[in-house]
C-alpha atoms as a PDB file:
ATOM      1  CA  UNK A   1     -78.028-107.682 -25.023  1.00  0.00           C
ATOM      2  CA  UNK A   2     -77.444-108.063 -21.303  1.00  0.00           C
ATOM      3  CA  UNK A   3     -81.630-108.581 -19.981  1.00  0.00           C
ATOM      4  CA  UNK A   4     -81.756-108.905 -16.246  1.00  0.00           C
ATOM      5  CA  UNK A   5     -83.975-111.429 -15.012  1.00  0.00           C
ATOM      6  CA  UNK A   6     -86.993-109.726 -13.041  1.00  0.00           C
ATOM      7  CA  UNK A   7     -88.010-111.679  -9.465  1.00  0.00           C
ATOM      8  CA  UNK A   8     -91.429-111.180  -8.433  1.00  0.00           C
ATOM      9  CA  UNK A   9     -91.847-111.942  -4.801  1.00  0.00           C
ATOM     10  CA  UNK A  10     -94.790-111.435  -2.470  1.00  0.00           C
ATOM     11  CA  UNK A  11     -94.686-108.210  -0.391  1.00  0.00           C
ATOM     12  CA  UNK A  12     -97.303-110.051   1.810  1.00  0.00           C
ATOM     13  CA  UNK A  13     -97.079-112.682   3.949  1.00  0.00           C
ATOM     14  CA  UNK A  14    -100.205-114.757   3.750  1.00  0.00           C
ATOM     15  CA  UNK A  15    -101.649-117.526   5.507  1.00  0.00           C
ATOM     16  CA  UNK A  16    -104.868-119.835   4.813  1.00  0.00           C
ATOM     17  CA  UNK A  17    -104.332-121.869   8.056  1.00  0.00           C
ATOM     18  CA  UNK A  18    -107.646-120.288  10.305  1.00  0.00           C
ATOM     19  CA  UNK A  19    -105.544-120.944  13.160  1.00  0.00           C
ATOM     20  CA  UNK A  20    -103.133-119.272  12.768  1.00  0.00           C
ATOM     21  CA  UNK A  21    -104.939-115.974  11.108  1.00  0.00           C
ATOM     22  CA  UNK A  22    -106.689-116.152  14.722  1.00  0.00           C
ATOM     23  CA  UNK A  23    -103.517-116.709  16.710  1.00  0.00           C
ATOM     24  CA  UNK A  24    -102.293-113.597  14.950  1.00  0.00           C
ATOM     25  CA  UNK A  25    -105.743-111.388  15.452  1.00  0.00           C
ATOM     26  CA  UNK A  26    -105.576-112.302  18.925  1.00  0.00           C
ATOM     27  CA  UNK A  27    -102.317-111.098  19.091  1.00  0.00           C
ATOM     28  CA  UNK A  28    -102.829-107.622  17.679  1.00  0.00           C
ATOM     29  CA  UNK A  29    -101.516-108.798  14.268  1.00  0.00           C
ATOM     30  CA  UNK A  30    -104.200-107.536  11.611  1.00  0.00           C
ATOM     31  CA  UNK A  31    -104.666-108.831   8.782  1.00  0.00           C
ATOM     32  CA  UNK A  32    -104.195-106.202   5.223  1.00  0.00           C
ATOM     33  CA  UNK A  33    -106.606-107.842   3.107  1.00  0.00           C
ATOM     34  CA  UNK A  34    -107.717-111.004   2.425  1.00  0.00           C
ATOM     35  CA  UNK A  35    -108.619-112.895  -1.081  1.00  0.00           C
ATOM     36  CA  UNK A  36    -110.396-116.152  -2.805  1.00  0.00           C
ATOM     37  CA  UNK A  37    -108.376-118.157  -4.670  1.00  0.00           C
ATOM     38  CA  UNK A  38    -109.680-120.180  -7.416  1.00  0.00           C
ATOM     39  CA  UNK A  39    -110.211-122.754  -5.256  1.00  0.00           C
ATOM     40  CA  UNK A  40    -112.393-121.134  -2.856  1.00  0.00           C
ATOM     41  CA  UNK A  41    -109.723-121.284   0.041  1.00  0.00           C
ATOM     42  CA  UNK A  42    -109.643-117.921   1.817  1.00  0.00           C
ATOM     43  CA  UNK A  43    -105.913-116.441   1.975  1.00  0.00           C
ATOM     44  CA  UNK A  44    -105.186-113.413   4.213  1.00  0.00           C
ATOM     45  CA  UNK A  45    -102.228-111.179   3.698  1.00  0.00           C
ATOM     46  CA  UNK A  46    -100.327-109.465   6.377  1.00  0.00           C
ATOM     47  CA  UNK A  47     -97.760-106.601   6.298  1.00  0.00           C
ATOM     48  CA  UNK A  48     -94.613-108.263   6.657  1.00  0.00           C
ATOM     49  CA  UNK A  49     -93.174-106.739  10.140  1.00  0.00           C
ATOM     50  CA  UNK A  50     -90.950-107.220  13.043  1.00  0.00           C
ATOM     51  CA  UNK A  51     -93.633-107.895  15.085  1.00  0.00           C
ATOM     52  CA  UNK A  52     -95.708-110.447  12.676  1.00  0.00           C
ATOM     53  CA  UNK A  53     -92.545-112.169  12.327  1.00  0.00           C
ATOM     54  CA  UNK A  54     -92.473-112.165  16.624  1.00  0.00           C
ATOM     55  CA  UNK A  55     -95.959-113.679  16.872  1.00  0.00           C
ATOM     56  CA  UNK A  56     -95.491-116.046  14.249  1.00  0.00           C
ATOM     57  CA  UNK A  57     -92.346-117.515  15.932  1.00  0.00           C
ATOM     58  CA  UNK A  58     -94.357-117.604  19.269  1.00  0.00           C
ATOM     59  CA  UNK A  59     -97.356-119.086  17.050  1.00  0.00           C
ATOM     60  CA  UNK A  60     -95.180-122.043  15.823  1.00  0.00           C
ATOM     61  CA  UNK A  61     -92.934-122.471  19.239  1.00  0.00           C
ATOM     62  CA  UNK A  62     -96.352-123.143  20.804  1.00  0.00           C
ATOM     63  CA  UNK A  63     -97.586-125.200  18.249  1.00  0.00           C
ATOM     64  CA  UNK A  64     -94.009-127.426  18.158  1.00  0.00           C
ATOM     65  CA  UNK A  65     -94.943-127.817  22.165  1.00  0.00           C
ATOM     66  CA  UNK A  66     -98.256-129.430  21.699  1.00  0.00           C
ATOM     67  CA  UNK A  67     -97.490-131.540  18.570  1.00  0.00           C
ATOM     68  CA  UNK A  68     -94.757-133.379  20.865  1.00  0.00           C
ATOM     69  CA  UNK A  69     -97.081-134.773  23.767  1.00  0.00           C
ATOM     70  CA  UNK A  70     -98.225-137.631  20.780  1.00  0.00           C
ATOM     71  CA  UNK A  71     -96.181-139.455  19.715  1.00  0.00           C
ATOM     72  CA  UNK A  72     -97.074-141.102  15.934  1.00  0.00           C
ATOM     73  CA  UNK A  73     -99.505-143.623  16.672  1.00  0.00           C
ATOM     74  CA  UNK A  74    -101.047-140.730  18.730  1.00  0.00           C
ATOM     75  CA  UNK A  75    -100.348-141.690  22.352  1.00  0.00           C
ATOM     76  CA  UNK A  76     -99.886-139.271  25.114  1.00  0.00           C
ATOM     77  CA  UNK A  77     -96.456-139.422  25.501  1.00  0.00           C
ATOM     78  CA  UNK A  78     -96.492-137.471  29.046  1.00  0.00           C
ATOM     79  CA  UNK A  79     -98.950-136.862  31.659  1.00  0.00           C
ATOM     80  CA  UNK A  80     -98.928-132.974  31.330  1.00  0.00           C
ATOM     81  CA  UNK A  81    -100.788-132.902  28.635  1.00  0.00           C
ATOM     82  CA  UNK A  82    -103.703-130.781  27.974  1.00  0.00           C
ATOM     83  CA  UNK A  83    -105.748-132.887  25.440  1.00  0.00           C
ATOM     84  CA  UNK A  84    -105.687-136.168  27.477  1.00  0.00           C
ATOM     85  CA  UNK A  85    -107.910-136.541  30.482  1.00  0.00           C
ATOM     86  CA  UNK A  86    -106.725-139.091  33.206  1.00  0.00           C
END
């Protein structure tokens, strides 16, 4: 017998980071629904568009920009940034 092999794949993106579920509300980006896992930990799930796929690039460009100003034993590593006061 020739059985094909069934995939299963999320038709949902989903997120449990609470940053970036608000980066996305913020944006106009709803969320579909949102669920408990057994853990407790709150996942939301998204329709998986164009445009969530557009804010979550510009989520994680951002993100890439800040993470760079410290360096890993967490020094400023230039004076433009926002966290540091001088």
């Amino acid at each position: 017998m020739n059985e094909r092999k069934k995939y299963v794949f999320d038709m949902e993106y989903s997120t449990e980071w609470m940053r970036e579920k608000n980066y996305l509300s913020d944006n106009g980006i709803p969320y579909v629904f949102a669920k408990k896992d057994s853990d407790g930990k709150i996942k939301w799930k998204y329709k998986k568009t164009a445009a969530l796929f557009q804010s979550l690039a510009d989520f994680y460009v951002e993100y890439e920009k800040e993470q760079s100003v410290v360096n890993q034993d967490g020094e400023c590593t230039t004076k433009k940034c926002t966290q540091c006061t001088y």
